[in-house]
N, C-alpha and C. Protein backbone atom coordinates (compact mmCIF):
# COMPACT_ATOMS: atom_id res chain seq x y z
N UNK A 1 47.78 -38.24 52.18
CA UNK A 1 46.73 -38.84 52.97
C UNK A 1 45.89 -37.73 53.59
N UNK A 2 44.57 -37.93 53.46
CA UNK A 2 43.90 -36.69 53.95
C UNK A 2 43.35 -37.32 55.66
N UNK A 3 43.56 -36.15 56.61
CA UNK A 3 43.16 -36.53 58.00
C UNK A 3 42.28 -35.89 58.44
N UNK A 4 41.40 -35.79 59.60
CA UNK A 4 40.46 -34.68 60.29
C UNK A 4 41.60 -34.81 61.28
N UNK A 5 41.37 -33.14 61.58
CA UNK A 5 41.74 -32.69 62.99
C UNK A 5 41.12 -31.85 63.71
N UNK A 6 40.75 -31.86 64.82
CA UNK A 6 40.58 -30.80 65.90
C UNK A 6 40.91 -30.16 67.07
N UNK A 7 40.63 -29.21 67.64
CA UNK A 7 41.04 -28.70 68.94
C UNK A 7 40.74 -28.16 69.66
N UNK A 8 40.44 -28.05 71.35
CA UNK A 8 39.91 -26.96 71.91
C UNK A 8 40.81 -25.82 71.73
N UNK A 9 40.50 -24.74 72.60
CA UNK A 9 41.11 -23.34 72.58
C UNK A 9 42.58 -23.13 73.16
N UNK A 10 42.88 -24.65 73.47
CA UNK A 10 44.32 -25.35 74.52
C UNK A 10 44.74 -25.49 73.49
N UNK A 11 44.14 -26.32 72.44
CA UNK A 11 45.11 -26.63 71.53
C UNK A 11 45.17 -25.94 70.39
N UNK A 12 44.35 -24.54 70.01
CA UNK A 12 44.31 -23.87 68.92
C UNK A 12 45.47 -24.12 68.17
N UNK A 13 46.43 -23.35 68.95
CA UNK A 13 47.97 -22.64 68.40
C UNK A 13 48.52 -24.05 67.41
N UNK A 14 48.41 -24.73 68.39
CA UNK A 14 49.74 -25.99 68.06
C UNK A 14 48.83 -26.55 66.94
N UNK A 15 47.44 -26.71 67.29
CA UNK A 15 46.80 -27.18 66.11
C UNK A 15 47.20 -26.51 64.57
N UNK A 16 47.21 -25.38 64.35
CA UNK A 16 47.13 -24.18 63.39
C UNK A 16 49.06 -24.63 62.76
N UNK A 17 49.59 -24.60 63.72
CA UNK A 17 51.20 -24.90 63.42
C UNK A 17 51.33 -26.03 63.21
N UNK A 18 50.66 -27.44 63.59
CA UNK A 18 51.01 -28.31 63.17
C UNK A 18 50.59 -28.76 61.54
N UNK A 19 49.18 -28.09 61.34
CA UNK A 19 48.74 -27.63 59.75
C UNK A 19 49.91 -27.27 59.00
N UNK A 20 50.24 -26.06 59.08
CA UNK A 20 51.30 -25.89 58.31
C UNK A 20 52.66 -26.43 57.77
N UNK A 21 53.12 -27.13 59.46
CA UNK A 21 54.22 -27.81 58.83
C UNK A 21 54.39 -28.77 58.40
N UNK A 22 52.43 -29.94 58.48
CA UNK A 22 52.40 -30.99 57.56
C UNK A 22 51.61 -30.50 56.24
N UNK A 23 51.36 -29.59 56.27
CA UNK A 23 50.85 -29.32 54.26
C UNK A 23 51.42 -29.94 53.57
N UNK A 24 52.51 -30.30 53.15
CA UNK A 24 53.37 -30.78 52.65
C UNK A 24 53.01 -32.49 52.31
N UNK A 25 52.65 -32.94 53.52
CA UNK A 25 52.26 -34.72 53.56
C UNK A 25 51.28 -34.91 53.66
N UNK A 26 50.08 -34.44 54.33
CA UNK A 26 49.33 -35.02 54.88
C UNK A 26 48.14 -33.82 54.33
N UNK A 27 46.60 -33.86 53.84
CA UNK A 27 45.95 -33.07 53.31
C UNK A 27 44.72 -32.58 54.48
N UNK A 28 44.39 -31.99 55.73
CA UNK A 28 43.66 -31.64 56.48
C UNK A 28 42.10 -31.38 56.67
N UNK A 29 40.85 -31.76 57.02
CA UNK A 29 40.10 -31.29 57.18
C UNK A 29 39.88 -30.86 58.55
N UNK A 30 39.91 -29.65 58.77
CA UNK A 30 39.70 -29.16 59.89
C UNK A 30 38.14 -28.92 60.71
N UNK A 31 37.85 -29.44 61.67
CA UNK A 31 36.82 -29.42 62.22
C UNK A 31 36.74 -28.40 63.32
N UNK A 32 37.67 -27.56 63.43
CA UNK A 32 38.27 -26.21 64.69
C UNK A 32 38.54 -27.33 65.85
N UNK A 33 38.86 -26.02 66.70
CA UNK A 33 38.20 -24.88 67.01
C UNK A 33 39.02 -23.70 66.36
N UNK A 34 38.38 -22.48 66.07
CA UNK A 34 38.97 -22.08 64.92
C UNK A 34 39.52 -20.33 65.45
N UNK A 35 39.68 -20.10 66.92
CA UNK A 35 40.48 -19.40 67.49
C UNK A 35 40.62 -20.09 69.23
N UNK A 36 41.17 -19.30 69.99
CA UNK A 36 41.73 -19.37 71.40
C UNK A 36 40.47 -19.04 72.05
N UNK A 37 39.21 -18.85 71.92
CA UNK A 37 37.96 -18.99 72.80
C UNK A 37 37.54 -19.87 73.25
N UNK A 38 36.87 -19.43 74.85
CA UNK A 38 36.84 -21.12 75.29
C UNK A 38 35.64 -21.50 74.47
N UNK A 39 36.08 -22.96 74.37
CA UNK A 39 35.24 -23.91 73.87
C UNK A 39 34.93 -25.28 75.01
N UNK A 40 34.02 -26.24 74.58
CA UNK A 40 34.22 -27.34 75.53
C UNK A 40 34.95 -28.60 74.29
N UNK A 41 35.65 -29.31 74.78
CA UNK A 41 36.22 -30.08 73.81
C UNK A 41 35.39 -31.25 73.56
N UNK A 42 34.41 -31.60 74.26
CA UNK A 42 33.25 -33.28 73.79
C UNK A 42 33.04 -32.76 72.42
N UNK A 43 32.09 -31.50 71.95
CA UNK A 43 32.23 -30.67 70.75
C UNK A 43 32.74 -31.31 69.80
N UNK A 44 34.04 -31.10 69.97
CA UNK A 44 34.88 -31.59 68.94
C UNK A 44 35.75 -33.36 68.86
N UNK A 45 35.82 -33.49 69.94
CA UNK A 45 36.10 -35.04 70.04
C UNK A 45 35.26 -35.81 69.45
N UNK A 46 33.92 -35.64 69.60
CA UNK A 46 32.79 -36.31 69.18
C UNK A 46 32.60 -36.47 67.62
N UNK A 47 32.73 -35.50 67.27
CA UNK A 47 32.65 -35.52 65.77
C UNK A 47 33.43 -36.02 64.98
N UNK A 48 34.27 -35.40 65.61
CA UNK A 48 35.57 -36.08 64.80
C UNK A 48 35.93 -37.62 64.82
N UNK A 49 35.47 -38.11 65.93
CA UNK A 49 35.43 -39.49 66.24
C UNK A 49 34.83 -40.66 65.15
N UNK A 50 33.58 -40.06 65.64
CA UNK A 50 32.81 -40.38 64.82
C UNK A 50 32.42 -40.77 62.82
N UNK A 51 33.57 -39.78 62.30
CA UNK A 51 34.31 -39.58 60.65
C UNK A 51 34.87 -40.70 60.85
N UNK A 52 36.17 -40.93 61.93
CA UNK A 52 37.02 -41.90 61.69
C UNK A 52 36.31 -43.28 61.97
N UNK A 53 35.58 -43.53 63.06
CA UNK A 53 35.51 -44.77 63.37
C UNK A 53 33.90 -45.53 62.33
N UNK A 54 33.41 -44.26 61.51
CA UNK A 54 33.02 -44.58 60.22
C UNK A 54 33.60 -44.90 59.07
N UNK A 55 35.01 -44.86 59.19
CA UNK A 55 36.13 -44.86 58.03
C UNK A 55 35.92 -43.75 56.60
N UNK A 56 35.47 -42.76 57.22
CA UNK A 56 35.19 -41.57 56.53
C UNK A 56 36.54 -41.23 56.25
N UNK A 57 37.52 -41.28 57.41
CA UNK A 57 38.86 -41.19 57.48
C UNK A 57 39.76 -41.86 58.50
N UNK A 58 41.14 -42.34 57.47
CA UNK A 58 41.57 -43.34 58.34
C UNK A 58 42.26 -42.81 59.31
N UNK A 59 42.59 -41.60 59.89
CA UNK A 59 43.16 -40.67 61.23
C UNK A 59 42.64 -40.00 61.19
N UNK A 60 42.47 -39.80 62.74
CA UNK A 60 42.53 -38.47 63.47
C UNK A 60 43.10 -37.75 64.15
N UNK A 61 43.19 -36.45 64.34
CA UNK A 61 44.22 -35.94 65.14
C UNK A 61 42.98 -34.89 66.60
N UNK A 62 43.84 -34.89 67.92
CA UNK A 62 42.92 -34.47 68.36
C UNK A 62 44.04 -33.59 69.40
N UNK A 63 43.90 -32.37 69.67
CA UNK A 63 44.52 -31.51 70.78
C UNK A 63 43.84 -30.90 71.55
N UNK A 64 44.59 -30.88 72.78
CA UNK A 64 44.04 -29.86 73.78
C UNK A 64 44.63 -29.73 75.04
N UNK A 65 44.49 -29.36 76.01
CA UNK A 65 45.34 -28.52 77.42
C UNK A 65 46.68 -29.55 77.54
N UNK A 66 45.40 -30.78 78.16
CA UNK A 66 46.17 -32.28 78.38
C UNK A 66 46.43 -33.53 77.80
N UNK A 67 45.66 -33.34 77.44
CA UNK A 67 45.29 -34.22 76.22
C UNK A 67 44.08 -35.51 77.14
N UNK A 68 43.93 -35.74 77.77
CA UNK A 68 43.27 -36.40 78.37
C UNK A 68 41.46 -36.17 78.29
N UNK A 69 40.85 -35.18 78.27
CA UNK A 69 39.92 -34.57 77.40
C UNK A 69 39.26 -35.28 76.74
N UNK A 70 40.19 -35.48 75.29
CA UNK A 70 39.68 -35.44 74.06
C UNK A 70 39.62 -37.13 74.04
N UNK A 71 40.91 -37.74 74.43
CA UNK A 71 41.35 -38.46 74.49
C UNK A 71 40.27 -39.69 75.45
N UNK A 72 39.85 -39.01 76.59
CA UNK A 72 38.70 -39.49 77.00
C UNK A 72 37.27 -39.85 76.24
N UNK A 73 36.75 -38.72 75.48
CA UNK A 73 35.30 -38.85 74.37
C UNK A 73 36.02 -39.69 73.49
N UNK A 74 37.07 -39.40 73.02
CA UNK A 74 37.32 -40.32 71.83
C UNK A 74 37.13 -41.81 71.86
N UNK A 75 37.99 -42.21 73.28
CA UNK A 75 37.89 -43.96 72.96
C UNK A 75 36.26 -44.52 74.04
N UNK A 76 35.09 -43.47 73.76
CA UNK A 76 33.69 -43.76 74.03
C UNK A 76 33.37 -44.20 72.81
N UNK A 77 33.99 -43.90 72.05
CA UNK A 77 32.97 -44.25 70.54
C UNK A 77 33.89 -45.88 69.95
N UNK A 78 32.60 -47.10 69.46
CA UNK A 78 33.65 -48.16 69.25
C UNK A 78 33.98 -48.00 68.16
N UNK A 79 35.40 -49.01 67.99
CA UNK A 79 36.02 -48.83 66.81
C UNK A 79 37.61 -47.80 67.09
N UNK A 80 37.58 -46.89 67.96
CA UNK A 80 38.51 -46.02 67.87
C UNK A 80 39.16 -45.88 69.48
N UNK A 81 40.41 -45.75 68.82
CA UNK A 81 41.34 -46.31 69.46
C UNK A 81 42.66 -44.90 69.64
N UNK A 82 42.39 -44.34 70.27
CA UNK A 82 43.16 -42.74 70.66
C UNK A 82 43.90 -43.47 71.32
N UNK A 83 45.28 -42.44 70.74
CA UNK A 83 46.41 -42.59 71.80
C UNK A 83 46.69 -41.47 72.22
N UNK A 84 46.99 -41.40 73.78
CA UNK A 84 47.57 -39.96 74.10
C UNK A 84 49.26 -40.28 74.43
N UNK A 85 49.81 -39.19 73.21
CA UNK A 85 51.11 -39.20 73.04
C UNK A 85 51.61 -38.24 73.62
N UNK A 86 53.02 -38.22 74.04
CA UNK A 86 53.69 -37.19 74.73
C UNK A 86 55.22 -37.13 74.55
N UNK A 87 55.43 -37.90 73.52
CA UNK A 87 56.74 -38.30 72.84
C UNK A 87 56.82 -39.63 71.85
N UNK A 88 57.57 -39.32 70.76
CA UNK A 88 57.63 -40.16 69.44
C UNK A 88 57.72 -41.64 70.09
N UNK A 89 58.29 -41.76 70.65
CA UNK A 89 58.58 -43.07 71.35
C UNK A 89 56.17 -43.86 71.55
N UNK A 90 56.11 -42.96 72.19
CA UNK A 90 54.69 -43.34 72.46
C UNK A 90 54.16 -43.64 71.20
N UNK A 91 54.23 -42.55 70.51
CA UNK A 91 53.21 -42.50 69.12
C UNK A 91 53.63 -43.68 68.24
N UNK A 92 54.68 -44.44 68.50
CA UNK A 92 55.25 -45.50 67.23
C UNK A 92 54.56 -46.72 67.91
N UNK A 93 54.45 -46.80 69.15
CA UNK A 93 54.02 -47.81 69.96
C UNK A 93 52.75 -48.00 69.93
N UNK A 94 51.64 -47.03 70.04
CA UNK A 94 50.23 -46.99 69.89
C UNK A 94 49.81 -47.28 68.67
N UNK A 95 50.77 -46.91 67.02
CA UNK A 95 50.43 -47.25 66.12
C UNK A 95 51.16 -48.94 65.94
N UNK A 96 52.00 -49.11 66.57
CA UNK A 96 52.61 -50.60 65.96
C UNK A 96 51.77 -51.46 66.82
N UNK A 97 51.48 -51.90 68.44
CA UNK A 97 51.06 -52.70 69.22
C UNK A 97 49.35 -52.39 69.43
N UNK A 98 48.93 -50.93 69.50
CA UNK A 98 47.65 -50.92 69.72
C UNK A 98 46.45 -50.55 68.35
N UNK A 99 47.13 -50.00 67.41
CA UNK A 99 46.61 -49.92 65.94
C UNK A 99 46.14 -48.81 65.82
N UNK A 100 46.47 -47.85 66.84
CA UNK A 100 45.45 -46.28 66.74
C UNK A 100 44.92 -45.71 65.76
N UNK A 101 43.95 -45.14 65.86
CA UNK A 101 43.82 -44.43 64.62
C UNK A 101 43.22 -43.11 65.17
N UNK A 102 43.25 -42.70 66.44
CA UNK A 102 43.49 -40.94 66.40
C UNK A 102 44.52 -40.60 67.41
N UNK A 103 45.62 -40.06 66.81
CA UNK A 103 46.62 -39.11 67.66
C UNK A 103 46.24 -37.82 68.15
N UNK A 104 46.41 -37.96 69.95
CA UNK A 104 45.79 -36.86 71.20
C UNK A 104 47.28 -36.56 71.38
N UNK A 105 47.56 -35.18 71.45
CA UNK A 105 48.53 -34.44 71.44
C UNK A 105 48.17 -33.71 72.94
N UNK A 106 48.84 -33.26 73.72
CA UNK A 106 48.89 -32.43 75.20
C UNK A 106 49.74 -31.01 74.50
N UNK A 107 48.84 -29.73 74.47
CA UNK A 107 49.44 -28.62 73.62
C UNK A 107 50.34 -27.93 74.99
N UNK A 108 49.69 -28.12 76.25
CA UNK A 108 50.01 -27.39 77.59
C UNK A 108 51.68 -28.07 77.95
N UNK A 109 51.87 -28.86 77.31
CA UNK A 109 53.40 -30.31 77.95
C UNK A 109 54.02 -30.54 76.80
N UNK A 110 53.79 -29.75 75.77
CA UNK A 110 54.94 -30.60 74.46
C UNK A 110 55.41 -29.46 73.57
N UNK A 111 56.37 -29.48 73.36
CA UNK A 111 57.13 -27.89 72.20
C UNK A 111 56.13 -28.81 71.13
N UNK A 112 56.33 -27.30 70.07
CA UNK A 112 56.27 -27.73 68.69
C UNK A 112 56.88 -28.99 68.03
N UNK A 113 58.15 -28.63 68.94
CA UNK A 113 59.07 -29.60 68.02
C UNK A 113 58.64 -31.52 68.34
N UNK A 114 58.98 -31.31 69.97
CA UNK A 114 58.06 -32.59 69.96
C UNK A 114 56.93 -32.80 68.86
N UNK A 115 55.58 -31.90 69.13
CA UNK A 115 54.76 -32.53 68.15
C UNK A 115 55.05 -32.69 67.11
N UNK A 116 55.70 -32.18 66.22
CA UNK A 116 56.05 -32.35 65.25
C UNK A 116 56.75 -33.88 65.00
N UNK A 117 57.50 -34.28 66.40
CA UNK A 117 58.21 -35.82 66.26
C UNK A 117 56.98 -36.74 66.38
N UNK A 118 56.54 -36.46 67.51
CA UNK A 118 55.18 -37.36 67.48
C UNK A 118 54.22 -37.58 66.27
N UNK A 119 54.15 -36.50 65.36
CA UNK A 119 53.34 -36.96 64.16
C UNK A 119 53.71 -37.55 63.22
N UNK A 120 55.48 -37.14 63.12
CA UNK A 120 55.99 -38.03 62.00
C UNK A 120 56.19 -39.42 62.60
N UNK A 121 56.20 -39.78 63.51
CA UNK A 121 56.37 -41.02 64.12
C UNK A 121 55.11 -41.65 63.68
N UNK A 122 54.38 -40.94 64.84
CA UNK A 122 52.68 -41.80 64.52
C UNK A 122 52.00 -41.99 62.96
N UNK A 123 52.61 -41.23 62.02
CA UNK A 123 52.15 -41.57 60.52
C UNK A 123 53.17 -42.22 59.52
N UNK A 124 54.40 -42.54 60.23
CA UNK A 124 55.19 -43.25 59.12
C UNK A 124 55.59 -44.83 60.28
N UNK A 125 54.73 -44.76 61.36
CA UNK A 125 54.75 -46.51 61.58
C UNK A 125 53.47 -47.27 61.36
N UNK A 126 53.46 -48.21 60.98
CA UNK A 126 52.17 -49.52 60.98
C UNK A 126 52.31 -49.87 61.97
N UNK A 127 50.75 -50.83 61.99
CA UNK A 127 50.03 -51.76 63.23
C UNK A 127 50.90 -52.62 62.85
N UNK A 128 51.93 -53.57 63.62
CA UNK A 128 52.22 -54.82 63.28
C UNK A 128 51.74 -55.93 63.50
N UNK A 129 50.61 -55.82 63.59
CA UNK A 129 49.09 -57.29 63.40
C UNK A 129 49.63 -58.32 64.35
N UNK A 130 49.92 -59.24 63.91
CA UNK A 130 50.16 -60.34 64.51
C UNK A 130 49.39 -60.80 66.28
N UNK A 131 50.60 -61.00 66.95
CA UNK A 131 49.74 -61.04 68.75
C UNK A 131 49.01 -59.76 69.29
N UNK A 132 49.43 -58.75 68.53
CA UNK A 132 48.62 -57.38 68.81
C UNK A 132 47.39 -57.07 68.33
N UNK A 133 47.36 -57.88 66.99
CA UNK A 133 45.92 -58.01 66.47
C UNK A 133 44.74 -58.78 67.90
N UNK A 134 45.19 -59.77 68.24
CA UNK A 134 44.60 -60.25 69.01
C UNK A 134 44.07 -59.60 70.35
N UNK A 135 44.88 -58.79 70.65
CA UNK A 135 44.49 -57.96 71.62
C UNK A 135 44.12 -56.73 71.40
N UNK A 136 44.08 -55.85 70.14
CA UNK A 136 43.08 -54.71 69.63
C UNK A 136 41.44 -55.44 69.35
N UNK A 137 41.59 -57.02 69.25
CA UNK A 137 40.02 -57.54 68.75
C UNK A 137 39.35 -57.29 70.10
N UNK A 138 40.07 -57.47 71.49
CA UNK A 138 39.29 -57.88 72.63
C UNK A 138 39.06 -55.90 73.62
N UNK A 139 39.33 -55.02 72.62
CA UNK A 139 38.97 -53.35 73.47
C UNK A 139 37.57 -53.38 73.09
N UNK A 140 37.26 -53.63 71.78
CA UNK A 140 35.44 -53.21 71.95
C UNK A 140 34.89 -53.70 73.01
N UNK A 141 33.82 -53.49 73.41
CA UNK A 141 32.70 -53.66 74.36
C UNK A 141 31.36 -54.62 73.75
């Protein structure tokens, strides 16, 4: 499955490591930030938003300090539906009850290893539609 991802200069590192250790599953287009300089993150939230909630691509991934940031520009744009995760437990929940389709990672509050749980979580659960459908119809504006 191919995804966009991005990151401010918070989330460079983890961004760059989390690349690598999904090569394997998941095929990347990276939108940066593409070292540890500050950047402002709307930049990159925006754009990236914008791919997905065009269905250019069906995820996104988005990092940075707190995650709150990105996570903020993101659910401005309709259609998209960011979750800010901070453990697998979250990420299975945002994809089964709320239908997400971009995972906000906090690079400043989570090991590798967490993220690493959080992504395999958030990409090997489904939306389970049903009464949840009903209440992902009523977030647009």
């Amino acid at each position: 499955m191919k995804v966009i991802i991005a990151s401010d200069h918070a989330g460079y590192d983890l961004k760059e490591r989390m690349k690598i250790l999904f090569s394997g599953k998941l095929e990347f287009e990276d939108l940066g930030t593409f070292s540890e300089e500050s950047v402002d993150y709307p930049d990159f939230a925006h754009p990236l938003s914008e791919r997905v909630a065009s269905q250019e691509f069906p995820f996104g991934i988005l990092i940075c300090g707190t995650g709150n940031g990105m996570a903020m520009c993101a659910n401005k744009h309709q259609d998209i539906r960011a979750g800010l995760c901070w453990h697998p437990d979250i990420a299975k929940l945002v994809r089964q009850h709320n239908n997400a389709n971009i995972l906000v990672m906090p690079a400043r509050f989570i090991s590798e290893h967490t993220a690493a749980e959080i992504m395999e979580a958030f990409f090997s659960t489904d939306f389970e539609g049903g009464r949840h459908q009903r209440r992902v119809e009523k977030i647009n504006l």
